[in-house]
PDB file of N, CA and C in Angstrom:
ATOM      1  N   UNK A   1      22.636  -3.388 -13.011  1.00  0.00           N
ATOM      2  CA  UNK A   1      21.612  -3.163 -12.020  1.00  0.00           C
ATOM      3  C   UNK A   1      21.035  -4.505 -11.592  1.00  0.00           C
ATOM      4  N   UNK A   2      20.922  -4.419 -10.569  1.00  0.00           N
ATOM      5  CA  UNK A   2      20.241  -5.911  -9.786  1.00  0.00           C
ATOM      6  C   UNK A   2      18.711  -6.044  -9.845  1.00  0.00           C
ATOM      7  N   UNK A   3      18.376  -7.235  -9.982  1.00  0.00           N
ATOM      8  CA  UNK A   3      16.827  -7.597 -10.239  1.00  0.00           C
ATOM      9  C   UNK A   3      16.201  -7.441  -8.942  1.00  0.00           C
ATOM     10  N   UNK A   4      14.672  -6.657  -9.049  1.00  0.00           N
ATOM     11  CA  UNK A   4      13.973  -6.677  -7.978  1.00  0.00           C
ATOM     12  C   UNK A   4      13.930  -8.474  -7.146  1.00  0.00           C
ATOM     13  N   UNK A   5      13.553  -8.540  -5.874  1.00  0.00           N
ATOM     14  CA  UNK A   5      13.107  -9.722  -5.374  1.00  0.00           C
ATOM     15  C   UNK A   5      11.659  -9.896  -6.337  1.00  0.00           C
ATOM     16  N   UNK A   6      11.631 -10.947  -6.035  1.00  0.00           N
ATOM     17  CA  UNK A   6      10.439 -11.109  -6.305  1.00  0.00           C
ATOM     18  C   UNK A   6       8.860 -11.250  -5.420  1.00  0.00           C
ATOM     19  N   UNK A   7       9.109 -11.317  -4.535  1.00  0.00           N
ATOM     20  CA  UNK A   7       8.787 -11.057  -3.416  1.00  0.00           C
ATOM     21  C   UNK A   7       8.067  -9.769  -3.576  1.00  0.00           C
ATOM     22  N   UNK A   8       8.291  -8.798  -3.624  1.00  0.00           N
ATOM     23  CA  UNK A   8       7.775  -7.461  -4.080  1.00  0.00           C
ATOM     24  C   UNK A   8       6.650  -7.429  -4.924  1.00  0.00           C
ATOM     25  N   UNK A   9       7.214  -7.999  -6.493  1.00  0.00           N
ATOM     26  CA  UNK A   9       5.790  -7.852  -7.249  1.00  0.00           C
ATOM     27  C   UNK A   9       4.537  -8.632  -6.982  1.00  0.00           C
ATOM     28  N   UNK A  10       4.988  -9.711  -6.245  1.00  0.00           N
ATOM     29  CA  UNK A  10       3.873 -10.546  -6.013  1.00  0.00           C
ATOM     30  C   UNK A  10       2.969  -9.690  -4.586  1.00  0.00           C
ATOM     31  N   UNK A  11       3.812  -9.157  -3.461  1.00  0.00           N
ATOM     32  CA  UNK A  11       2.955  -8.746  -2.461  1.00  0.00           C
ATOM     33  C   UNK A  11       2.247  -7.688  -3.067  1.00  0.00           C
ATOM     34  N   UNK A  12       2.508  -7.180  -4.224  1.00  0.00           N
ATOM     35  CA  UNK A  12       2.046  -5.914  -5.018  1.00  0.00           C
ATOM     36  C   UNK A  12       0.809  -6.051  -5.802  1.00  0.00           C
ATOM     37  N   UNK A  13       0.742  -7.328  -6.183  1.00  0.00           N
ATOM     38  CA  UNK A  13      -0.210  -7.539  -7.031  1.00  0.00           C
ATOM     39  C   UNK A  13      -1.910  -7.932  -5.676  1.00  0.00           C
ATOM     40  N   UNK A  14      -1.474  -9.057  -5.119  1.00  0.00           N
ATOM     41  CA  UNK A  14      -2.114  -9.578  -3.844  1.00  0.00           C
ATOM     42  C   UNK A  14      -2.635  -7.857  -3.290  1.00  0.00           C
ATOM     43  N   UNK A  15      -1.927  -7.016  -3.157  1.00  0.00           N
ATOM     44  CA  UNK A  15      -2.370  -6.135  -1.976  1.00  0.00           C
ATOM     45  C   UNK A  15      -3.235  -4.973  -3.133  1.00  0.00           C
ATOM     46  N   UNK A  16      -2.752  -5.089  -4.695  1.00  0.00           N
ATOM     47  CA  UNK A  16      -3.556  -4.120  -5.366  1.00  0.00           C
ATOM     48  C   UNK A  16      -5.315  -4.906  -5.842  1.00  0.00           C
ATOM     49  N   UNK A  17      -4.884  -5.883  -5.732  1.00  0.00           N
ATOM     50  CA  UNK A  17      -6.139  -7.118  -5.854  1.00  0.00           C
ATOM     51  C   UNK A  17      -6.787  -7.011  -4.490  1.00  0.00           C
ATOM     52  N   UNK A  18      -6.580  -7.076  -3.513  1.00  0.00           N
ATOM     53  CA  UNK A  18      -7.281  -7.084  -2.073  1.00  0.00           C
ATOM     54  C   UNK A  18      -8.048  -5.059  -2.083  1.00  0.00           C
ATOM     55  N   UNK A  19      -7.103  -4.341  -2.428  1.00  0.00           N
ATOM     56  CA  UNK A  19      -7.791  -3.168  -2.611  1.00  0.00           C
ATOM     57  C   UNK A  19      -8.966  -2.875  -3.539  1.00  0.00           C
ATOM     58  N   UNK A  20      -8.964  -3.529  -4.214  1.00  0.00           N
ATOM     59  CA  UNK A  20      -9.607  -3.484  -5.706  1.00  0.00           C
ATOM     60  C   UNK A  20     -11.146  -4.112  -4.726  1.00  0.00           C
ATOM     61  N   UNK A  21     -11.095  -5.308  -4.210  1.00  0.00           N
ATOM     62  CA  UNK A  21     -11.982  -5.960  -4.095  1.00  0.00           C
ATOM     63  C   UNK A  21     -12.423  -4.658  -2.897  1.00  0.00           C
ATOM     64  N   UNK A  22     -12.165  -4.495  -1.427  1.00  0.00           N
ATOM     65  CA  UNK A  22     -12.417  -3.859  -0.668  1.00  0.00           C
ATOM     66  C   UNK A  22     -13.204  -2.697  -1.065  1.00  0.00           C
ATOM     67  N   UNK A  23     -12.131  -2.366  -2.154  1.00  0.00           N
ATOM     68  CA  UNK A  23     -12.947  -0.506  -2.313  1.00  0.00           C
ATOM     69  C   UNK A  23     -14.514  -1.027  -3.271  1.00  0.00           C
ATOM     70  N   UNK A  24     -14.380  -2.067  -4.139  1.00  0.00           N
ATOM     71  CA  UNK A  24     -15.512  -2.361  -4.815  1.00  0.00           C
ATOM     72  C   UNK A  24     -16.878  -2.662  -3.325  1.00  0.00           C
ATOM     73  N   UNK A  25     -16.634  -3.246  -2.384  1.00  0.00           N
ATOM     74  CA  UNK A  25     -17.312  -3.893  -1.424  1.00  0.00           C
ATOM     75  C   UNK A  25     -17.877  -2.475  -0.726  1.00  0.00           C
ATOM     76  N   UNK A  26     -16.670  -1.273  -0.486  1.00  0.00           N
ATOM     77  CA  UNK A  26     -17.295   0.004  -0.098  1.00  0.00           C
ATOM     78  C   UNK A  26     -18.393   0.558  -0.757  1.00  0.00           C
ATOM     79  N   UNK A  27     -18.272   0.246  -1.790  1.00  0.00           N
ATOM     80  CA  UNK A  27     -19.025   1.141  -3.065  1.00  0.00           C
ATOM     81  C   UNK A  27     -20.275   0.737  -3.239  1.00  0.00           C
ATOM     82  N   UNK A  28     -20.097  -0.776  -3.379  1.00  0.00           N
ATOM     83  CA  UNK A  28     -21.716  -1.227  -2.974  1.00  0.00           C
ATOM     84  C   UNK A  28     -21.748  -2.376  -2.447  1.00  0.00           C
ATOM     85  N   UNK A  29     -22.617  -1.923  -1.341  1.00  0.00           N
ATOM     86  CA  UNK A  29     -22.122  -3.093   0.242  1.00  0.00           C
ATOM     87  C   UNK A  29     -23.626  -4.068   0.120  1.00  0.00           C
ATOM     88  N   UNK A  30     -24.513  -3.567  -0.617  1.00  0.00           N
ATOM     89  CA  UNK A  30     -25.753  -4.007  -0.721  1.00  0.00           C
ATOM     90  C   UNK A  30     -25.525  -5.236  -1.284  1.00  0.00           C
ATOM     91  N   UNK A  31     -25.169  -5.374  -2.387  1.00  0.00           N
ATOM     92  CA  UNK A  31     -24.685  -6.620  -3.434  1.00  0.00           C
ATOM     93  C   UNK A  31     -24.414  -7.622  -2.135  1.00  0.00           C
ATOM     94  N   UNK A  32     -23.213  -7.249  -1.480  1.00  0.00           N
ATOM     95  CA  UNK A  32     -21.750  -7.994  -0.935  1.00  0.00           C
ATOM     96  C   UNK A  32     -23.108  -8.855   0.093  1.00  0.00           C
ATOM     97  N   UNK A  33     -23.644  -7.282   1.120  1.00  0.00           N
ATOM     98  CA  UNK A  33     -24.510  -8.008   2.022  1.00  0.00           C
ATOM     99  C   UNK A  33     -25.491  -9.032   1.757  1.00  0.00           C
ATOM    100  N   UNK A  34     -26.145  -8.807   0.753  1.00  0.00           N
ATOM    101  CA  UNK A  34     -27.146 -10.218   0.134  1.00  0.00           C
ATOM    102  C   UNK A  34     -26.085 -11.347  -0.164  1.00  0.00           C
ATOM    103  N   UNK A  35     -25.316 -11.210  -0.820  1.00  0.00           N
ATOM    104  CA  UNK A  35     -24.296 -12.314  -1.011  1.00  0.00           C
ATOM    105  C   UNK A  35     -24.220 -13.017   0.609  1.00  0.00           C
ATOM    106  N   UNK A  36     -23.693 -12.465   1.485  1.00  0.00           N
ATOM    107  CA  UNK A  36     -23.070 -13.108   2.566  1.00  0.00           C
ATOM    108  C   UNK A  36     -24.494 -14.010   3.106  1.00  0.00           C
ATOM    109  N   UNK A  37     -25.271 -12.783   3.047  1.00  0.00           N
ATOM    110  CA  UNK A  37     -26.716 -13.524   3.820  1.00  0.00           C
ATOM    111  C   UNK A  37     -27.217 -14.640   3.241  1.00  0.00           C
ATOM    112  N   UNK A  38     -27.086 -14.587   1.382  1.00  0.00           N
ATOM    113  CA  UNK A  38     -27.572 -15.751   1.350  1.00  0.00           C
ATOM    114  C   UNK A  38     -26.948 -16.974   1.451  1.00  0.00           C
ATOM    115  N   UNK A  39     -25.823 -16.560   1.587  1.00  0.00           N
ATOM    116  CA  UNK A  39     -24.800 -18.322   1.976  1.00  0.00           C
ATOM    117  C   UNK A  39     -24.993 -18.329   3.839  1.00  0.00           C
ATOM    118  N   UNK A  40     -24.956 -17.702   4.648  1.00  0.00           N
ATOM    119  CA  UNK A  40     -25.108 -17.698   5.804  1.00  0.00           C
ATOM    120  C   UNK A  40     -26.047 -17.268   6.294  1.00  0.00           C
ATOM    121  N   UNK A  41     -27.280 -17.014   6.666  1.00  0.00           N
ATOM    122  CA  UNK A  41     -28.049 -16.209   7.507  1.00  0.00           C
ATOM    123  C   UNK A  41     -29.342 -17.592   6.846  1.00  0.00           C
ATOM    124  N   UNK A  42     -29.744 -17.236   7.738  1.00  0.00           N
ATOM    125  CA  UNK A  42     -31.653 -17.865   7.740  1.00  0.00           C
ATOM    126  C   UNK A  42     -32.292 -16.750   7.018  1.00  0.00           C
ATOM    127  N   UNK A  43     -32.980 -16.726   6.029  1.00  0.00           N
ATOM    128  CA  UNK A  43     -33.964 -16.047   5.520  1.00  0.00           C
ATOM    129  C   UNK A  43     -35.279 -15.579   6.744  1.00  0.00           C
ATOM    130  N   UNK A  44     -35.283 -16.221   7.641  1.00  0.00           N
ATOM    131  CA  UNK A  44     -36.945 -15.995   8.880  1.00  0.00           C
ATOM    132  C   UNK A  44     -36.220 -14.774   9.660  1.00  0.00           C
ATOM    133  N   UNK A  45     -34.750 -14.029   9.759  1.00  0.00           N
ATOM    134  CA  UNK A  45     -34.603 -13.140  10.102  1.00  0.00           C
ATOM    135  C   UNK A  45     -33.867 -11.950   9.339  1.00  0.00           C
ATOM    136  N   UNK A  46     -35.175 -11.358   9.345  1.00  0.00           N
ATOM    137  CA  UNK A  46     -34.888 -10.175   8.183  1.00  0.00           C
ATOM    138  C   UNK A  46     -35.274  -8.468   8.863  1.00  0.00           C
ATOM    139  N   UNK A  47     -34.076  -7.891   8.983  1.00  0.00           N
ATOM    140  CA  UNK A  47     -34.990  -6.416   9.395  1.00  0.00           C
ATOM    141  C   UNK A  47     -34.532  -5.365   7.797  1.00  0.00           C
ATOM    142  N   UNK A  48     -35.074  -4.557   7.380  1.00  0.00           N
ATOM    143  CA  UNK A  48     -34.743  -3.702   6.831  1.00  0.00           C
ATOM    144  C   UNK A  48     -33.335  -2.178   7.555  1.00  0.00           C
ATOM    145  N   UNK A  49     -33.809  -2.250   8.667  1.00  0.00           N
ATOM    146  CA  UNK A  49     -32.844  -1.448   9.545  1.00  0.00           C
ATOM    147  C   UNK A  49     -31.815  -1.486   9.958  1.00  0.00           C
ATOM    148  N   UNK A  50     -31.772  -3.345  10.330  1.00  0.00           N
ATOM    149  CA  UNK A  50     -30.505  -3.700  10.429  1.00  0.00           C
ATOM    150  C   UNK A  50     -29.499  -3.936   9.291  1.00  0.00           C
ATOM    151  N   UNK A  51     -30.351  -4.202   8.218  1.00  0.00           N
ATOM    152  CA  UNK A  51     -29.432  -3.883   6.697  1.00  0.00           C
ATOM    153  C   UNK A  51     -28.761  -3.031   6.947  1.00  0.00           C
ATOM    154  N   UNK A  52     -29.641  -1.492   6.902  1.00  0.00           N
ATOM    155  CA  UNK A  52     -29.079  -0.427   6.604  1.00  0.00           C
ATOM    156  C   UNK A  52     -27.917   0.138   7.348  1.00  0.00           C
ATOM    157  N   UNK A  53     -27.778  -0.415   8.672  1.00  0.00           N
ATOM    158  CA  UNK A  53     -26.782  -0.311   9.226  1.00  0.00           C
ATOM    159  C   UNK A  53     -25.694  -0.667   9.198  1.00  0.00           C
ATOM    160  N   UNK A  54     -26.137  -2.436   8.641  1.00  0.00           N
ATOM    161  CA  UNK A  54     -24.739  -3.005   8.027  1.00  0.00           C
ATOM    162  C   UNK A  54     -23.742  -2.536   6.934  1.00  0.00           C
ATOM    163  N   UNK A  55     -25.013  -1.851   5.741  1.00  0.00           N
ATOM    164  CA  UNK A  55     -24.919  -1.542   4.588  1.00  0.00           C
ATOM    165  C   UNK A  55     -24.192  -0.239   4.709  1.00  0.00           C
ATOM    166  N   UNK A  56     -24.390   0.769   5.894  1.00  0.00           N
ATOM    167  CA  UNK A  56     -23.618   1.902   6.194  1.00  0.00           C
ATOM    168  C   UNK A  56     -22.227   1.555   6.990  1.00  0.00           C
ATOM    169  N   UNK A  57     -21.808   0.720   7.940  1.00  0.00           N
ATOM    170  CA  UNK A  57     -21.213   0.498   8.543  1.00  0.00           C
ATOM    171  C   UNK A  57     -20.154  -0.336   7.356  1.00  0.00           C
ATOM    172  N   UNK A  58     -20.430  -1.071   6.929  1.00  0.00           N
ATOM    173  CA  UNK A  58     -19.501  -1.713   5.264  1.00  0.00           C
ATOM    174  C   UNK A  58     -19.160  -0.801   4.466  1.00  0.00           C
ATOM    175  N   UNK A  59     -19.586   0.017   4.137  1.00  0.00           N
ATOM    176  CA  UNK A  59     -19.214   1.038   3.349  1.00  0.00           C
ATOM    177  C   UNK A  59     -18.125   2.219   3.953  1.00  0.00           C
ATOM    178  N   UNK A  60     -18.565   2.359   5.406  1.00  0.00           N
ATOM    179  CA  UNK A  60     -17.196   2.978   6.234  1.00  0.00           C
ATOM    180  C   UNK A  60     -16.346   2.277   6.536  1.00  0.00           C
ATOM    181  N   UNK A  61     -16.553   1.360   7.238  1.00  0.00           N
ATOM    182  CA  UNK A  61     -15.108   0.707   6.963  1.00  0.00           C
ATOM    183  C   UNK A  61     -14.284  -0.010   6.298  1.00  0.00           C
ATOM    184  N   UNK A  62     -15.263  -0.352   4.539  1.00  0.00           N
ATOM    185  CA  UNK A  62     -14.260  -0.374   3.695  1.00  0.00           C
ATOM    186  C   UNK A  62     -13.793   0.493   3.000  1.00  0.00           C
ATOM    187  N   UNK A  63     -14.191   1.792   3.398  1.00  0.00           N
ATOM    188  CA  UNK A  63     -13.029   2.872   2.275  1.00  0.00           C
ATOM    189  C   UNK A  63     -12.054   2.690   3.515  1.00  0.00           C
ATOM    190  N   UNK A  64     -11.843   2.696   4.638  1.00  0.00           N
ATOM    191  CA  UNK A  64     -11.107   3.161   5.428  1.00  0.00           C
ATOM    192  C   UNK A  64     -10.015   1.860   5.481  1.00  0.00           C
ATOM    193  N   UNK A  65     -10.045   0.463   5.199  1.00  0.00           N
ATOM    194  CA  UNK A  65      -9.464  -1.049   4.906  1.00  0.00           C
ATOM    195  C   UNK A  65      -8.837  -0.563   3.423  1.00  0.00           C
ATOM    196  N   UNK A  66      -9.827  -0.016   2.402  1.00  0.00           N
ATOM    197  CA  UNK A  66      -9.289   0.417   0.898  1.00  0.00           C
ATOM    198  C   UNK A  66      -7.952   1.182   0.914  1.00  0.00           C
ATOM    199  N   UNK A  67      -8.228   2.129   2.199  1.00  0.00           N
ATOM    200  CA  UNK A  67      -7.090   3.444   2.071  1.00  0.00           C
ATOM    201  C   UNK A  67      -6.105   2.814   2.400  1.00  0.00           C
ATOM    202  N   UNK A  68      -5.795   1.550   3.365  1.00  0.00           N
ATOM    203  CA  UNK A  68      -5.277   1.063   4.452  1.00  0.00           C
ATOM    204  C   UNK A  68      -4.302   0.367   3.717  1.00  0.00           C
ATOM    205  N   UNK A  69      -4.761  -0.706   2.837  1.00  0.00           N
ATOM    206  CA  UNK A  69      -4.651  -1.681   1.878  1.00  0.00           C
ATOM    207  C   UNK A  69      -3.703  -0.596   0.747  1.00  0.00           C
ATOM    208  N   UNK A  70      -4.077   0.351  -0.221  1.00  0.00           N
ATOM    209  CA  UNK A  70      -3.633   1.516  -0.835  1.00  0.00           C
ATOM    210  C   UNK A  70      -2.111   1.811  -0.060  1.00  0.00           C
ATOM    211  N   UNK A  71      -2.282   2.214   0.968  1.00  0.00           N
ATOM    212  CA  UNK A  71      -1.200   2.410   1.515  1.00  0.00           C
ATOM    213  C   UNK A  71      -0.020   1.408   1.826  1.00  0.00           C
ATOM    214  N   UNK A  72      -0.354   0.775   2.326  1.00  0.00           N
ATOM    215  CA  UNK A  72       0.368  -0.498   2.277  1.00  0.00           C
ATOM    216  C   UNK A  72       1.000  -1.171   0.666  1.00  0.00           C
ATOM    217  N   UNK A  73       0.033  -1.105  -0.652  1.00  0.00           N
ATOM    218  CA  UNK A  73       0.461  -0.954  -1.704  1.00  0.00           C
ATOM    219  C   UNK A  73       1.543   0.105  -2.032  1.00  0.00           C
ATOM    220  N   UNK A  74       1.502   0.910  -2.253  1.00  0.00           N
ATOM    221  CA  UNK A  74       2.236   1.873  -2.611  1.00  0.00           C
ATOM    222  C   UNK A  74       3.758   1.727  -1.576  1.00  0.00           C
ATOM    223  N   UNK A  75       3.656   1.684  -0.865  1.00  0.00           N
ATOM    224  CA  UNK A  75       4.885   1.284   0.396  1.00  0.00           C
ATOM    225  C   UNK A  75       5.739   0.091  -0.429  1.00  0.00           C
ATOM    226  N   UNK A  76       5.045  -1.280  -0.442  1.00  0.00           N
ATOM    227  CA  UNK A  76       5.671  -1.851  -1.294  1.00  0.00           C
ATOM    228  C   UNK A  76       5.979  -1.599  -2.659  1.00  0.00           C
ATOM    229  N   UNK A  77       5.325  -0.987  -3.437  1.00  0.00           N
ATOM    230  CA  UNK A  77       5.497  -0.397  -4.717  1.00  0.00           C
ATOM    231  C   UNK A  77       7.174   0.378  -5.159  1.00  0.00           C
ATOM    232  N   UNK A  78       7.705   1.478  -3.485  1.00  0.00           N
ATOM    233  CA  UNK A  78       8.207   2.234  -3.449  1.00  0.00           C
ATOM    234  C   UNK A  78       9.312   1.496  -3.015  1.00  0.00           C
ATOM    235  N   UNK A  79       9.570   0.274  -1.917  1.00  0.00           N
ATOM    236  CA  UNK A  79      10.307  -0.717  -1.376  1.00  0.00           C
ATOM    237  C   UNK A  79      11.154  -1.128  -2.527  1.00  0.00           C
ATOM    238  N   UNK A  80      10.068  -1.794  -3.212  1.00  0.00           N
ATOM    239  CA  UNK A  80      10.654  -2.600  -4.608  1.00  0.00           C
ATOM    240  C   UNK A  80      12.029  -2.065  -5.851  1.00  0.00           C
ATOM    241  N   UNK A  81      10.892  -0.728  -6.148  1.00  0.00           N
ATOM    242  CA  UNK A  81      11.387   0.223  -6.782  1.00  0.00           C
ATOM    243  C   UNK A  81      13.162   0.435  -6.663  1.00  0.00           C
ATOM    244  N   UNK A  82      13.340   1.046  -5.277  1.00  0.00           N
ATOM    245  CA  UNK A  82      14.209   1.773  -4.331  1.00  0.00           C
ATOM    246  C   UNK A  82      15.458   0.415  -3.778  1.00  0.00           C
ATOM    247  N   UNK A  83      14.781  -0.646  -3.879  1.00  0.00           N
ATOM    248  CA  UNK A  83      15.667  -2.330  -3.452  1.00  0.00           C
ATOM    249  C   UNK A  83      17.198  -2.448  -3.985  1.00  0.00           C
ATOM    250  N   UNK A  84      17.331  -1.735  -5.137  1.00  0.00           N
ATOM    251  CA  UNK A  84      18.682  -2.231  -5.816  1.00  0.00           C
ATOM    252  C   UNK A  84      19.888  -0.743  -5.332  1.00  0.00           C
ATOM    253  N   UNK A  85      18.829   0.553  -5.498  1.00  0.00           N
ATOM    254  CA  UNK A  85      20.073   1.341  -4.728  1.00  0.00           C
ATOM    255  C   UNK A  85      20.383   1.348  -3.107  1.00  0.00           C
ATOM    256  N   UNK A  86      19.414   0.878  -2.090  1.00  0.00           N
ATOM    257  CA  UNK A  86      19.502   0.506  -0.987  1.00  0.00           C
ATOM    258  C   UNK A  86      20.343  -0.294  -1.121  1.00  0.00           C
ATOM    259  N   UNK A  87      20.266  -1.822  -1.777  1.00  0.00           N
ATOM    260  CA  UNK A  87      21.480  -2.967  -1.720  1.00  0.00           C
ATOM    261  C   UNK A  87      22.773  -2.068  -2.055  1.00  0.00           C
ATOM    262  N   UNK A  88      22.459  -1.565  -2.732  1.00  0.00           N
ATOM    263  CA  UNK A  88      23.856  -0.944  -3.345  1.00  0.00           C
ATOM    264  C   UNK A  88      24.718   0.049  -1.758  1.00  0.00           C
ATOM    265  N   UNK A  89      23.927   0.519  -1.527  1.00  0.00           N
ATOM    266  CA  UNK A  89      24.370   1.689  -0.445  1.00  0.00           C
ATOM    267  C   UNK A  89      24.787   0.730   0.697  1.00  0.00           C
ATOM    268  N   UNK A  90      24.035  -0.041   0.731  1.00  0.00           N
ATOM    269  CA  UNK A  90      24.443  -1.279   2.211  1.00  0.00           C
ATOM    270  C   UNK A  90      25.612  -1.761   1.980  1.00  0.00           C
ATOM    271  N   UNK A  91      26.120  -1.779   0.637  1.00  0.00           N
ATOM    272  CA  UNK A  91      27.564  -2.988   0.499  1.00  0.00           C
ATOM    273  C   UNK A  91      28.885  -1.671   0.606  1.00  0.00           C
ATOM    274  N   UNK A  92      28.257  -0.380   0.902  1.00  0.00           N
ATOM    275  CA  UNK A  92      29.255   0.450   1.064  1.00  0.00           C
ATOM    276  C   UNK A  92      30.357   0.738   2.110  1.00  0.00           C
ATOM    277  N   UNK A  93      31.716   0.876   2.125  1.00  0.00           N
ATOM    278  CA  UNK A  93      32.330   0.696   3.240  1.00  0.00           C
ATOM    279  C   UNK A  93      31.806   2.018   3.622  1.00  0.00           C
ATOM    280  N   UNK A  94      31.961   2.419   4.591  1.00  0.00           N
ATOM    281  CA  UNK A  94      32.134   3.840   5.716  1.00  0.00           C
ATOM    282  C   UNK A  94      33.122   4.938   4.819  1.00  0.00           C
ATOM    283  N   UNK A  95      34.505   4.806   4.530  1.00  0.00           N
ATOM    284  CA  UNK A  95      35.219   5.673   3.771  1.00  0.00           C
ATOM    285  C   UNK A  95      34.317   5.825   2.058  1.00  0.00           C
ATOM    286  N   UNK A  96      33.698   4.916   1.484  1.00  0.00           N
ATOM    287  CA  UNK A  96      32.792   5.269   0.413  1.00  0.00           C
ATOM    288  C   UNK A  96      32.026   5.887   0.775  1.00  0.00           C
ATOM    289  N   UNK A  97      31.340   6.081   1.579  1.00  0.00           N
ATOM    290  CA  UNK A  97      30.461   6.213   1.989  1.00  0.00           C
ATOM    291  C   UNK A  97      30.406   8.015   2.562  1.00  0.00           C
ATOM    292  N   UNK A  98      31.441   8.333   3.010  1.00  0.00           N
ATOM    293  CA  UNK A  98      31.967   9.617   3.283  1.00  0.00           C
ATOM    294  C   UNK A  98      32.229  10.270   2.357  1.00  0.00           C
ATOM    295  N   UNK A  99      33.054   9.543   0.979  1.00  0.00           N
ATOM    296  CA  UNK A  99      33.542  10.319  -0.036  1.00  0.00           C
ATOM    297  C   UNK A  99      32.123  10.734  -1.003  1.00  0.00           C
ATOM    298  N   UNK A 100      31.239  10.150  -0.795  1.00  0.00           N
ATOM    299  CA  UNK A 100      29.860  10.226  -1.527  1.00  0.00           C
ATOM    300  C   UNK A 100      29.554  10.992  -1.402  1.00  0.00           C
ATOM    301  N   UNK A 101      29.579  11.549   0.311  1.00  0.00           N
ATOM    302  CA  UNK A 101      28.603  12.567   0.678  1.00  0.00           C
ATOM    303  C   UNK A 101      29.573  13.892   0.558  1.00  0.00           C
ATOM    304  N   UNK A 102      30.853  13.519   0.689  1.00  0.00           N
ATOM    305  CA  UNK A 102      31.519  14.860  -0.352  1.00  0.00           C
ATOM    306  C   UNK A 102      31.097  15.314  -1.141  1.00  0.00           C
ATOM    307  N   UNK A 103      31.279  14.353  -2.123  1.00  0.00           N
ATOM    308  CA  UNK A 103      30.743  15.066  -3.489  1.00  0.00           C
ATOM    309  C   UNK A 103      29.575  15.404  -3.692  1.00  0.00           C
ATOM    310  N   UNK A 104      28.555  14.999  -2.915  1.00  0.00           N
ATOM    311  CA  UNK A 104      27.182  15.354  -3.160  1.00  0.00           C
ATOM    312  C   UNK A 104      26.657  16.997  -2.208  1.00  0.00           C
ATOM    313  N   UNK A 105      27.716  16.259  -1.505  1.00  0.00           N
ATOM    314  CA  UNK A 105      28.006  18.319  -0.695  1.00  0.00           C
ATOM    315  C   UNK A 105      28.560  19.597  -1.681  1.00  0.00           C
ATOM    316  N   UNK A 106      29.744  19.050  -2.243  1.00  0.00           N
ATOM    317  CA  UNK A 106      30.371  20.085  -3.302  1.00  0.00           C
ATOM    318  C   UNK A 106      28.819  20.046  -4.746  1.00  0.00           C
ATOM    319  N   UNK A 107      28.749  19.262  -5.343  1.00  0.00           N
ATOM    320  CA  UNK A 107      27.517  19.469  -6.240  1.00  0.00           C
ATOM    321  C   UNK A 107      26.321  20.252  -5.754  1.00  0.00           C
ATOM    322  N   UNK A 108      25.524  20.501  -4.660  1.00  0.00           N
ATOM    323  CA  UNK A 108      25.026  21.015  -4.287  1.00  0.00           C
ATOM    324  C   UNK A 108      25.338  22.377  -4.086  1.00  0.00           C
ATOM    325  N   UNK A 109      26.078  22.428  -3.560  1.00  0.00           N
ATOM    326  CA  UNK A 109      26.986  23.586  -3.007  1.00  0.00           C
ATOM    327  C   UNK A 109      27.340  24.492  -4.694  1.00  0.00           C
ATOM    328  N   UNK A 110      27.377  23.949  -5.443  1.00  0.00           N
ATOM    329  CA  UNK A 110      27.848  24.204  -7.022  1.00  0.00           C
ATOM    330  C   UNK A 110      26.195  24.748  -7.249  1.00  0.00           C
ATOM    331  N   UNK A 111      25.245  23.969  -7.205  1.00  0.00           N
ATOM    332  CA  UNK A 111      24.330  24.554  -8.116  1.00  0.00           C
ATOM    333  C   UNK A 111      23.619  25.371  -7.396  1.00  0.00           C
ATOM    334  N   UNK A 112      23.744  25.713  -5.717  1.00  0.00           N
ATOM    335  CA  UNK A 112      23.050  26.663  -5.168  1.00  0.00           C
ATOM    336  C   UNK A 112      22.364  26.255  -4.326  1.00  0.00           C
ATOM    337  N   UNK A 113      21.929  24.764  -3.989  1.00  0.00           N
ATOM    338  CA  UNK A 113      21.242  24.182  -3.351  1.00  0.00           C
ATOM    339  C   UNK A 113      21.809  24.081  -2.017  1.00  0.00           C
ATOM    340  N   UNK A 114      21.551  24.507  -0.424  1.00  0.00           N
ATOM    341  CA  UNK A 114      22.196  24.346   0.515  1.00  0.00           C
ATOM    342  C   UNK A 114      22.132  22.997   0.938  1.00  0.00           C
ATOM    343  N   UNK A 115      23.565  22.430   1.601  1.00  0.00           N
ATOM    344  CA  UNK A 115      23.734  21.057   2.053  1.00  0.00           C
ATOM    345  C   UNK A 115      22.391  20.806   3.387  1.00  0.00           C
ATOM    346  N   UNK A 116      22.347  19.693   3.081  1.00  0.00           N
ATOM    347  CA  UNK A 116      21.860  19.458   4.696  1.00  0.00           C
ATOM    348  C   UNK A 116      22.897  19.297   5.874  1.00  0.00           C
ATOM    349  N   UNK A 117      22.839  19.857   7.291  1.00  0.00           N
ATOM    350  CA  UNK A 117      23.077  19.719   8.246  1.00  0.00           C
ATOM    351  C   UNK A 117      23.330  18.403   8.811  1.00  0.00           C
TER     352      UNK A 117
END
C-alpha cells in the first residue's frame, strides 16, 4: 500500500486547528472582542450596543466559518484516506478496468444486491 502525501496531514491539522480556534471565538466573542479592542481601538470610543452587536454578529458568523472550516476538514480527511485506492484505480488500463467491474457485477449479483445501471 502506498503512503499518504503528506500534504494531506498537514492541511488536516492547519484546517482542524483553524476550526478549533473559530468555533472557540463563536462561543465567546466577548473575550476575542476585548482582545482586538485592546490592541486596536482607542479606549474614548466605547458604546455598550455596538459591542453587542459585534459580540452577536461574531458569534454568527463564526459557527457558520467553524462549519465551513469542519467541512473543508473532513473533505481532506476523506481525500487522504481514499489517495492510495484512487492512485491505484488511475494506473488502471481500460480492459482492467472492465474486467473489475465484471466481477463486481457477478458478486453483487451473487449476494442479491442489484448492479448499478
Amino acid at each position: 500500500m502506498r503512503e499518504i502525501p503528506i500534504h494531506y496531514p498537514i492541511a488536516c491539522v492547519i484546517l482542524t486547528a483553524l476550526f478549533i480556534w473559530s468555533f472557540s471565538i463563536a462561543r465567546e466573542p466577548r473575550g476575542w472582542r476585548r482582545l482586538f479592542q485592546s490592541m486596536f481601538s482607542k479606549s474614548e470610543h466605547f458604546s455598550v450596543n455596538k459591542n453587542k452587536v459585534i459580540d452577536e454578529a461574531l458569534k454568527r458568523y463564526g459557527i457558520i466559518i467553524a462549519m465551513i472550516i469542519l467541512v473543508a476538514d473532513v473533505s481532506c480527511f476523506v481525500l487522504g484516506v481514499t489517495y492510495p485506492f484512487r492512485e491505484k484505480m488511475r494506473t488502471l488500463s481500460p480492459e482492467q478496468r472492465d474486467s473489475m467491474n465484471e466481477i463486481n457485477k457477478f458478486q453483487n449479483s451473487k449476494s442479491g444486491i442489484s448492479p448499478l445501471p
